[in-house]
Protein backbone atom coordinates (compact mmCIF):
# COMPACT_ATOMS: atom_id res chain seq x y z
CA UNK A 1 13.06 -35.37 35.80
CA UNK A 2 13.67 -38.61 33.68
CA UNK A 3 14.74 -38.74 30.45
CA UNK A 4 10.74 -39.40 28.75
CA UNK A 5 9.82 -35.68 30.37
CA UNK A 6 12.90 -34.03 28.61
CA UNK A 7 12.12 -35.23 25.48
CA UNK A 8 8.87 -34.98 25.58
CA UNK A 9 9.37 -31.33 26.29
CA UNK A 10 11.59 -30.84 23.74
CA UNK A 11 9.40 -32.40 21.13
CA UNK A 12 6.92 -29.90 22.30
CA UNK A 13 8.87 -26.86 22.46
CA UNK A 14 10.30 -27.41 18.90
CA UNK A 15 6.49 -27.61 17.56
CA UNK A 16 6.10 -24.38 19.37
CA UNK A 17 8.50 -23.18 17.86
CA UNK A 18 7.76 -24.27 13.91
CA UNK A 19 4.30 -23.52 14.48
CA UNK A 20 5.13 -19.79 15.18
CA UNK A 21 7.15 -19.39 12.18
CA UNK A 22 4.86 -21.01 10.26
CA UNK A 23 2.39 -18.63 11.33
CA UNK A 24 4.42 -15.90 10.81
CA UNK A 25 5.45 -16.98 7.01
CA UNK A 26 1.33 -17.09 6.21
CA UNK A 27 1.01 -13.72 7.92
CA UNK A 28 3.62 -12.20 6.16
CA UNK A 29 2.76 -14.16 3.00
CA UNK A 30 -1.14 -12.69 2.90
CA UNK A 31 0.16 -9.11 3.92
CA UNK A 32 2.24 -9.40 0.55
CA UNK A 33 -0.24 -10.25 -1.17
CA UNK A 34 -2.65 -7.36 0.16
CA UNK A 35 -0.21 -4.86 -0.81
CA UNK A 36 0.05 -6.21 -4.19
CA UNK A 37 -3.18 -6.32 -5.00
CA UNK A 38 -3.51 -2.45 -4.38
CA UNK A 39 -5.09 -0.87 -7.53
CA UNK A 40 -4.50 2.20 -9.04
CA UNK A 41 -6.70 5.01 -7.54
CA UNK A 42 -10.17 5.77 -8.95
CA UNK A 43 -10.52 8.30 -10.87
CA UNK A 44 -13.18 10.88 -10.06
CA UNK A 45 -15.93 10.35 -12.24
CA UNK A 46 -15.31 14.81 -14.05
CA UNK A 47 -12.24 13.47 -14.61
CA UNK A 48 -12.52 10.42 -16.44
CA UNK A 49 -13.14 12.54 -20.17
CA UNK A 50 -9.47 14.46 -19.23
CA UNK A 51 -6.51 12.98 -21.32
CA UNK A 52 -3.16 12.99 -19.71
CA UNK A 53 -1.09 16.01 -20.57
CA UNK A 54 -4.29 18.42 -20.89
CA UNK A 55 -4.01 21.75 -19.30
CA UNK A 56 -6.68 22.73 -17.45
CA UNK A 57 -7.93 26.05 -16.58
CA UNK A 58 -7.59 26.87 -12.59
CA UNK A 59 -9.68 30.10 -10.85
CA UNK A 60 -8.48 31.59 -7.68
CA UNK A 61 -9.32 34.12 -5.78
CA UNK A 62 -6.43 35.06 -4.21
CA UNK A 63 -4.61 38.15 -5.77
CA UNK A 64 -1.33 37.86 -7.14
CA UNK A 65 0.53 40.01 -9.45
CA UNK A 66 3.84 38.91 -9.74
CA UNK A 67 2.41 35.03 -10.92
CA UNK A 68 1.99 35.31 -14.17
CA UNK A 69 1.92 31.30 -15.37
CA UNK A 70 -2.09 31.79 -16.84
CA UNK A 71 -3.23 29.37 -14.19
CA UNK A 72 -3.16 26.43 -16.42
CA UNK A 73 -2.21 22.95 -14.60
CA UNK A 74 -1.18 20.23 -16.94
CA UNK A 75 -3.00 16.63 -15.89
CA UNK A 76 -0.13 13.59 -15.31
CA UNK A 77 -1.72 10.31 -14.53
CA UNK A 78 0.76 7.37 -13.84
């Protein structure tokens, strides 16, 4: 091998090379940015009139005597 073929294969390996982590910087860049842009989650539309820190009234029908909390759940959104 002459001295042209070595170089040009090291030219060509070392734009291999930047290409991948330049592909890999966007990747990782835009996956970021995904996970950033996650929103709060939506509300279901009974529960949009409920302010935070309301109790609300819970029926079961399972039977327990020694729970005696009044089955009241208070609402935290954050």
């Amino acid at each position: 091998m002459n001295e042209f073929t070595i170089l040009l294969y090291l030219l060509l390996f070392a734009a291999t090379v930047g290409m991948t982590f330049a592909f890999m910087y966007t990747t990782m860049k835009s996956s970021l940015n995904e996970f950033n842009k996650l929103s709060k989650p939506k509300i279901h539309p009974e529960m949009k009139d409920v302010k935070n820190g309301e109790e609300l009234l819970v029926f079961s029908m399972e039977d327990k005597e020694d729970d005696d909390d009044g089955g009241d759940i208070v609402i935290i959104r954050r």
